[in-house]
Protein backbone atom coordinates (compact mmCIF):
# COMPACT_ATOMS: atom_id res chain seq x y z
CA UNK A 1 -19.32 13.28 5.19
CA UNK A 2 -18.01 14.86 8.45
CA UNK A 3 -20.33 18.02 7.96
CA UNK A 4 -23.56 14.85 7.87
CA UNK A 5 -22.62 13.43 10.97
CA UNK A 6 -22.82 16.88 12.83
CA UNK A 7 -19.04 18.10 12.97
CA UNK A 8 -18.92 22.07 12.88
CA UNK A 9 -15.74 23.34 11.46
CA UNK A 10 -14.43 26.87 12.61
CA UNK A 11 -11.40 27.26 9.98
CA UNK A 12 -10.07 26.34 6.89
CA UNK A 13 -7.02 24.50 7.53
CA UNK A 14 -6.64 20.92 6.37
CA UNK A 15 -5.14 20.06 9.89
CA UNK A 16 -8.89 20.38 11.55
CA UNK A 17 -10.26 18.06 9.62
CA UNK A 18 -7.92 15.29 11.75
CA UNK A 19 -9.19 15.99 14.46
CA UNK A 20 -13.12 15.63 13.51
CA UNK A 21 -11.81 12.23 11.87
CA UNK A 22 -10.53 11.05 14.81
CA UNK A 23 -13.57 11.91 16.63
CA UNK A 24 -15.65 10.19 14.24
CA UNK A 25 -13.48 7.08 13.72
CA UNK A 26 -11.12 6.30 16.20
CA UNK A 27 -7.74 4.90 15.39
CA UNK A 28 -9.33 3.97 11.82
CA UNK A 29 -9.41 7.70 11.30
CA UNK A 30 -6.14 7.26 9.32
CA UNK A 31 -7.42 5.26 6.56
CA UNK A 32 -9.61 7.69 5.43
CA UNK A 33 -6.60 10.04 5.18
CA UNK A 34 -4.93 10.33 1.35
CA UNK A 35 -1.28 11.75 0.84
CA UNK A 36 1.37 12.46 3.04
CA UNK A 37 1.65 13.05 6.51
CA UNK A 38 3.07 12.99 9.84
CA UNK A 39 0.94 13.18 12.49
CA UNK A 40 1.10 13.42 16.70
CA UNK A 41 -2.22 13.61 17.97
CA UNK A 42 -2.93 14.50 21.81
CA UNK A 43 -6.29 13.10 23.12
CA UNK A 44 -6.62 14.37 26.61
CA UNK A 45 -9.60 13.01 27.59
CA UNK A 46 -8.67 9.33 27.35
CA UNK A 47 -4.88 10.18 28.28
CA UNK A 48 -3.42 8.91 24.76
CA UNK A 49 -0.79 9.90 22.31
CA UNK A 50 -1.28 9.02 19.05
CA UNK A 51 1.56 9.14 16.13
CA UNK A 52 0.85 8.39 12.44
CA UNK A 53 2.79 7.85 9.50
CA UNK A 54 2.18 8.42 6.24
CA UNK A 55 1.50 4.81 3.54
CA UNK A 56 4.79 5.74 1.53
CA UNK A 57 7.05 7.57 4.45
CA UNK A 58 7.34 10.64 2.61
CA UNK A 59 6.95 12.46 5.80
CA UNK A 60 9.96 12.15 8.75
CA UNK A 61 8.69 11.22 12.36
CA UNK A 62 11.39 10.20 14.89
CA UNK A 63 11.27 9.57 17.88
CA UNK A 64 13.34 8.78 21.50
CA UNK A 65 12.72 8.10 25.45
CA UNK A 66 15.12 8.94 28.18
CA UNK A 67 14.70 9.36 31.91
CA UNK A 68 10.85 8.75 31.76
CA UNK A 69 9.89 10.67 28.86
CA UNK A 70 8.81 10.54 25.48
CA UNK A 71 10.28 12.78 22.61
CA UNK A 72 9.00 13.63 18.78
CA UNK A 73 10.29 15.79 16.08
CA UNK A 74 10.35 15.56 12.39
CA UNK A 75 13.99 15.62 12.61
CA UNK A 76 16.55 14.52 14.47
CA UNK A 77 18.82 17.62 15.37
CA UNK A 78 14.91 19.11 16.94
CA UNK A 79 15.87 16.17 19.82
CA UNK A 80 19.17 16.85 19.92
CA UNK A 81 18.46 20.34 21.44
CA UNK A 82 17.46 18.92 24.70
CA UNK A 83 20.37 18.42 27.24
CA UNK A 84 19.25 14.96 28.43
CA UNK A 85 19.63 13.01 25.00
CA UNK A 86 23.23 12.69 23.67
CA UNK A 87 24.24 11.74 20.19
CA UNK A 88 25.44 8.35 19.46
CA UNK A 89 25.98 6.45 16.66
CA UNK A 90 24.57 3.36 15.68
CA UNK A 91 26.68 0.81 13.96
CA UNK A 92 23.97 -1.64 12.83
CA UNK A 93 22.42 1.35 10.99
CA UNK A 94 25.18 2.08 9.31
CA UNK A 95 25.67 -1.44 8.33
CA UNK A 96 22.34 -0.90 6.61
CA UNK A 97 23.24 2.21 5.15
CA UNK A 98 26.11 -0.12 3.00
CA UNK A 99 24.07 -2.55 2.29
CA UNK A 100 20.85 -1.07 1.55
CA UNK A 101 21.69 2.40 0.81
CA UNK A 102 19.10 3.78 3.66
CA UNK A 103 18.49 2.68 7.48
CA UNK A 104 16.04 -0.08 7.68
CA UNK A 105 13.34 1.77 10.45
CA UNK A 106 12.61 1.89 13.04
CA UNK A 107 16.26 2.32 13.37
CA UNK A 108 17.93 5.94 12.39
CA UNK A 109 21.71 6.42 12.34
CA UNK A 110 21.66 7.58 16.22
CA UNK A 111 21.62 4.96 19.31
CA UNK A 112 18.09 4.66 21.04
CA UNK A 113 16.81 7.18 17.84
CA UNK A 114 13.99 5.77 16.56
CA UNK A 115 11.71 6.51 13.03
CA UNK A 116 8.33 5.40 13.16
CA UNK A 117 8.07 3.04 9.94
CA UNK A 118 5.84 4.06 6.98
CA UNK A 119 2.51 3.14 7.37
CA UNK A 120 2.42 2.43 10.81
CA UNK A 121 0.96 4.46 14.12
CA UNK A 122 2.01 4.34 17.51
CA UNK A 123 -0.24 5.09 20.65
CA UNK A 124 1.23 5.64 23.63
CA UNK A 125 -0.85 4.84 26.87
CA UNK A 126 0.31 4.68 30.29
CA UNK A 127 3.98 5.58 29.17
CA UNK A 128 4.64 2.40 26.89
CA UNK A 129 4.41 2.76 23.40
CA UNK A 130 2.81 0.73 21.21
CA UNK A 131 3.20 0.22 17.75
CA UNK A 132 1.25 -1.28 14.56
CA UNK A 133 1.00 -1.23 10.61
CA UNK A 134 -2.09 -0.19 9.13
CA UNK A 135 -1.04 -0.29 5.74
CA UNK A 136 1.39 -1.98 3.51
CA UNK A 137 2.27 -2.47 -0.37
CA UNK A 138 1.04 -5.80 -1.89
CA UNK A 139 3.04 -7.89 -4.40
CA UNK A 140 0.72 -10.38 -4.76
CA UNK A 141 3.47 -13.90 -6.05
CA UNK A 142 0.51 -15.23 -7.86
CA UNK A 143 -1.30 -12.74 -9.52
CA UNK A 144 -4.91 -10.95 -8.65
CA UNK A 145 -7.06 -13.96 -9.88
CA UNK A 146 -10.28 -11.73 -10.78
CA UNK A 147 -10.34 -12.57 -14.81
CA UNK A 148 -9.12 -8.90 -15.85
CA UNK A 149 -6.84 -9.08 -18.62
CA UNK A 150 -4.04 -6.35 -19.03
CA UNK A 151 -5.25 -3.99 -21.06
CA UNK A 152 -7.97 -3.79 -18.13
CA UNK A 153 -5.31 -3.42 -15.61
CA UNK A 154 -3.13 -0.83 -17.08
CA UNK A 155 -6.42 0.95 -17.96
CA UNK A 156 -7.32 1.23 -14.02
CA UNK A 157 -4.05 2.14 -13.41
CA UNK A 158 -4.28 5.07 -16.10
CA UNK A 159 -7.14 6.27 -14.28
CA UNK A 160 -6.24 6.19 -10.96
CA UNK A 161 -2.68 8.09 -11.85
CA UNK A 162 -4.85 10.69 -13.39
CA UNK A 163 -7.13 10.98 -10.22
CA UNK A 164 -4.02 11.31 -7.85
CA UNK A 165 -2.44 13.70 -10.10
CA UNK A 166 -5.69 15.55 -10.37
CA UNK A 167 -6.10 15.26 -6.33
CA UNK A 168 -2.22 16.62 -6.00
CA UNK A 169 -2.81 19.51 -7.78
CA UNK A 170 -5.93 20.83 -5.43
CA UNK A 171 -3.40 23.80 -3.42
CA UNK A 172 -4.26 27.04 -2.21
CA UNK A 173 -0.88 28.07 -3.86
CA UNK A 174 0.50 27.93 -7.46
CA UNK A 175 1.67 23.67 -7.87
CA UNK A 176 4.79 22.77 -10.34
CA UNK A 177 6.52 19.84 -11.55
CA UNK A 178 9.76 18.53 -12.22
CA UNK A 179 10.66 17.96 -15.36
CA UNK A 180 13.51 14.70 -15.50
CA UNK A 181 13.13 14.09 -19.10
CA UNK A 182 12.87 10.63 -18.09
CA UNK A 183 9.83 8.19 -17.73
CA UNK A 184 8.20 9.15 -14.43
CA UNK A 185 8.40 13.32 -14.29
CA UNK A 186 6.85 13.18 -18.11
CA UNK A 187 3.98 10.72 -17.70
CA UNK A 188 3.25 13.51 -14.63
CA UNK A 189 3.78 16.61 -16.93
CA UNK A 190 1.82 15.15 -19.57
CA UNK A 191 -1.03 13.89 -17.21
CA UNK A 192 -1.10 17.76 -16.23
CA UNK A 193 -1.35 18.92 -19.59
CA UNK A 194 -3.84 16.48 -21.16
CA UNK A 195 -6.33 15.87 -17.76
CA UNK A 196 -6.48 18.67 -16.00
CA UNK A 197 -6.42 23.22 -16.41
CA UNK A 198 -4.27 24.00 -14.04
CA UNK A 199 -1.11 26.02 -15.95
CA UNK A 200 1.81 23.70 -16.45
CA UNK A 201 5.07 25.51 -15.08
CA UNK A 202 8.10 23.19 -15.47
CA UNK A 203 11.39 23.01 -13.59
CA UNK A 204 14.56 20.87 -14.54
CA UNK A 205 18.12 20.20 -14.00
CA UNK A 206 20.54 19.65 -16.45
CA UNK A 207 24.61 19.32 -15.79
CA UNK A 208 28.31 20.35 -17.28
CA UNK A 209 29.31 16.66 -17.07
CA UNK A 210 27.83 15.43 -20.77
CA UNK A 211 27.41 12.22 -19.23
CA UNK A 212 24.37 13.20 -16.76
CA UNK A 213 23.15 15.61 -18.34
CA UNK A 214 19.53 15.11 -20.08
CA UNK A 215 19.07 18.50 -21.12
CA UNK A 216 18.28 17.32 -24.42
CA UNK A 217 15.15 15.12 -23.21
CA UNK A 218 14.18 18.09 -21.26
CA UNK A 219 13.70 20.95 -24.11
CA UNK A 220 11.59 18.07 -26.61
CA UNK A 221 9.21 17.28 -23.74
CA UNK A 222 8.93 21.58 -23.07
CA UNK A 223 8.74 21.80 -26.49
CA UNK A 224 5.98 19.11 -27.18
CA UNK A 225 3.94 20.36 -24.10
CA UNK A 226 4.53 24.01 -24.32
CA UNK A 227 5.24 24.29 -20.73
CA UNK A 228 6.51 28.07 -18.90
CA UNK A 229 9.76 25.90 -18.33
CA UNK A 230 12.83 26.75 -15.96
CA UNK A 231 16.19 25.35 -16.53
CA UNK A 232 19.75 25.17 -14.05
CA UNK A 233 22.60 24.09 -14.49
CA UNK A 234 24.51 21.68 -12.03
CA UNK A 235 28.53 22.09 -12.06
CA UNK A 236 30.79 19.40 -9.99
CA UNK A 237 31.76 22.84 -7.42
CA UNK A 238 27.80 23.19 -7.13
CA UNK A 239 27.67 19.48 -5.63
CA UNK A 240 31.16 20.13 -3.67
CA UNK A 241 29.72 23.49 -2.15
CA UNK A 242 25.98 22.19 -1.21
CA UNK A 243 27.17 18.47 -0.27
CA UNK A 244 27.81 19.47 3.69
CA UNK A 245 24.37 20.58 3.81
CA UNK A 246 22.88 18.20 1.70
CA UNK A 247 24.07 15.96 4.82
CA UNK A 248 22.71 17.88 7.18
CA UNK A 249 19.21 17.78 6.19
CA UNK A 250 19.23 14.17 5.54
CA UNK A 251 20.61 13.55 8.81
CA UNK A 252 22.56 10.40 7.67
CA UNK A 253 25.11 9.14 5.40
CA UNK A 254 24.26 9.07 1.62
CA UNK A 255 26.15 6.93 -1.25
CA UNK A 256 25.21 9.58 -3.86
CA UNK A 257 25.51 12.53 -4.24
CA UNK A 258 21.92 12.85 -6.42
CA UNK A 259 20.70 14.88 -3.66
CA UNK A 260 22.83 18.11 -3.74
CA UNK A 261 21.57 18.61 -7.45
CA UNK A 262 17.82 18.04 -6.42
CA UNK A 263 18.60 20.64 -3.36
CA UNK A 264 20.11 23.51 -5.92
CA UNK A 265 16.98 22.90 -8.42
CA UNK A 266 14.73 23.55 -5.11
CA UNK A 267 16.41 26.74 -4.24
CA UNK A 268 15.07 27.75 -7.66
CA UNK A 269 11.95 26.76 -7.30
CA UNK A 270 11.46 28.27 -4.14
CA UNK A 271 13.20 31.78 -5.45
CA UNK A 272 9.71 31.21 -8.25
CA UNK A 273 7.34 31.14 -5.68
CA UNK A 274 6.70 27.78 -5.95
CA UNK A 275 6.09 25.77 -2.75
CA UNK A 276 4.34 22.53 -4.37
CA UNK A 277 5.84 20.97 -6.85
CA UNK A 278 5.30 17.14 -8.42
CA UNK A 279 7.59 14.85 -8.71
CA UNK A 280 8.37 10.95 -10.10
CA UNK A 281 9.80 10.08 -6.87
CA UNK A 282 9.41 6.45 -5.93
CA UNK A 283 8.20 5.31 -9.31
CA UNK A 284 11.27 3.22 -10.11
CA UNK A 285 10.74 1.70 -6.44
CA UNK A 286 6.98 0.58 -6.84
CA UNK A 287 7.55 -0.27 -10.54
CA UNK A 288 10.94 -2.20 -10.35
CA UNK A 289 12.48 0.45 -12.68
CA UNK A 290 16.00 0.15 -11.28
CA UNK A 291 19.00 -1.61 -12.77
CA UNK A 292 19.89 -2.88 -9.46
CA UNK A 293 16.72 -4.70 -8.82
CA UNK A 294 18.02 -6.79 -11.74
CA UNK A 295 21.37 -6.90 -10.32
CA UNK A 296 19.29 -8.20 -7.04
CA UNK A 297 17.68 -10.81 -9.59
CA UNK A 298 20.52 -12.23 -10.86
CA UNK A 299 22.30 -12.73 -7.34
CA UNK A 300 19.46 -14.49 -6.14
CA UNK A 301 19.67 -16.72 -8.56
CA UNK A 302 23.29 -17.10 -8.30
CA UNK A 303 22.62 -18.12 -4.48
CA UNK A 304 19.88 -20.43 -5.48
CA UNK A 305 22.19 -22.87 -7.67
CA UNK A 306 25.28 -22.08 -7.28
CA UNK A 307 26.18 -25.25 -9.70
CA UNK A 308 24.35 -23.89 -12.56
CA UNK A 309 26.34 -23.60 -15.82
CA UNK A 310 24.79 -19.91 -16.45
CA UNK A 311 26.84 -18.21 -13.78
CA UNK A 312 29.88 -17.57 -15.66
CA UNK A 313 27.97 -16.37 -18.70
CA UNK A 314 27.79 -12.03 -19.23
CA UNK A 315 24.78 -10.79 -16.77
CA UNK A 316 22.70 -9.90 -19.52
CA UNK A 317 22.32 -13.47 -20.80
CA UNK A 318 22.13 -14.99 -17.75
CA UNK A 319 19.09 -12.79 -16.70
CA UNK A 320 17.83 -13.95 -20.03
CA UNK A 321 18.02 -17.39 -18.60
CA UNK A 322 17.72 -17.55 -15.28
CA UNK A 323 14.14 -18.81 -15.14
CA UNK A 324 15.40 -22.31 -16.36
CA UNK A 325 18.30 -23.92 -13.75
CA UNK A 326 20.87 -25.79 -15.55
């Protein structure tokens, strides 16, 4: 498309092809843009700074200004090296941090810190920034309307997880996956192995603590796929050892300590020459897979009639009921 409208490229690296977007579209340049990303763009000619986000904030952008001037970094401690800006916390985001489990952005655990939100940008012109959404999720209350039954939808969505699976794997070096042995990581593994050629090379954790550990789930789906599989094992002095810098790349507070396992499994990957690998990430989030979302369910209902005869019942039954007040 670019390559039509005249654009000349002079290298191979996915990073030119931002700028030629730009060129071609403007601001709009970032909805043609698939995956994640962080981006600060510098257009001199028209004196403009332009910051993007990626749809699902996989990617880290923060942001601060002090004594006329604007700072970026994908990480916090990168601003923390200059002098001039001095760490503070902030207590409403760690408010959120108890009550959400994350900072709500555009706030980050440090004072006058700021994360630019997921799918947003922010163009700074004249030395005010300026900041929108260009994209957002849609939970539609009432339904899509168009006359499609479900079959049809979870059809499209088959296809379209294929096609970004497919799209994830295009790398010019060797791509993995995480193997869970629950829902999300398998539909990915098996969506490897049945759609596409590329070589499936496996990596899970399992752990001492019986009541984690989902080794067992692990070997039937390496079994049933036949993958070149890698396994670790997490002990409780793994998590105590890696926990401080767990926190130190998160840059935060956490309420689990889920990450430290995730960290030791990467070390492994990495030690396999494996820089890419695919995850279920943010499945439970898009698809409501969390118990706590039906924790959140039943507390709203709670708050909604707080007269209502169901509230002493067990939580199970009154989720059962909780579509009809009493």
């Amino acid at each position: 498309m670019l390559r039509a409208q005249g654009h000349r490229f002079y290298t191979h690296s996915d990073t030119e092809v931002i700028v030629h977007l730009y060129e071609e579209f403007g601001d709009a340049f970032v909805n043609h843009l698939v995956g994640q990303f962080a981006i600060a763009l510098w257009d001199r000619n028209a004196q403009r700074m332009l910051f993007v986000r990626d749809r699902a904030g996989i990617r880290p952008l923060f942001y601060t200004r002090t004594a006329g001037r604007l700072y970026f970094a994908s990480e916090v401690k990168s601003l923390f090296t200059q002098p001039e800006i001095t760490r503070r916390l902030n207590p409403q985001a760690l408010g959120e941090v108890f009550t959400f489990w994350a900072t709500l952005e555009p706030h980050s655990l440090f004072e006058d810190v700021y994360a630019l939100p997921p799918g947003h940008l922010m163009i700074v012109e004249g030395g005010e920034p300026r900041v929108s959404r260009y994209w957002d999720w849609e939970f539609p209350k009432d339904g899509i309307p168009d006359g499609r039954s479900v079959d049809d939808w979870a059809d499209e969505l088959r296809e379209r997880m294929i096609d970004s699976v497919r799209l994830r794997l295009r790398s010019d070096v060797p791509v993995g996956a995480y193997l869970s042995g629950g829902l999300d990581s398998s539909v990915i593994t098996s969506l490897i192995r049945n759609f596409t050629d590329t070589p499936l090379r496996t990596f899970s954790i399992g752990f001492e603590d019986a009541e984690f550990d989902e080794s067992a789930y692990q070997r039937d789906l390496v079994n049933y796929l036949e993958t070149e599989h890698t396994h670790v094992t997490c002990t409780a002095g793994d998590i105590s050892q890696l926990f401080p810098r767990v926190i130190w790349h998160t840059e935060s507070t956490i309420l689990r300590t889920a990450p430290a396992p995730l960290m030791l499994l990467s070390r492994h990957v990495r030690e396999s020459d494996y820089k890419v690998v695919l995850t279920g990430e943010g499945a439970d989030e898009v698809f409501g897979g969390y118990d706590i979302f039906k924790e959140a369910k039943i507390r709203r209902f709670c708050h909604r009639y707080p007269d209502s005869t169901l509230r002493p019942l067990p939580a199970m039954e009154s989720e059962a009921k909780a579509g009809r007040p009493q």
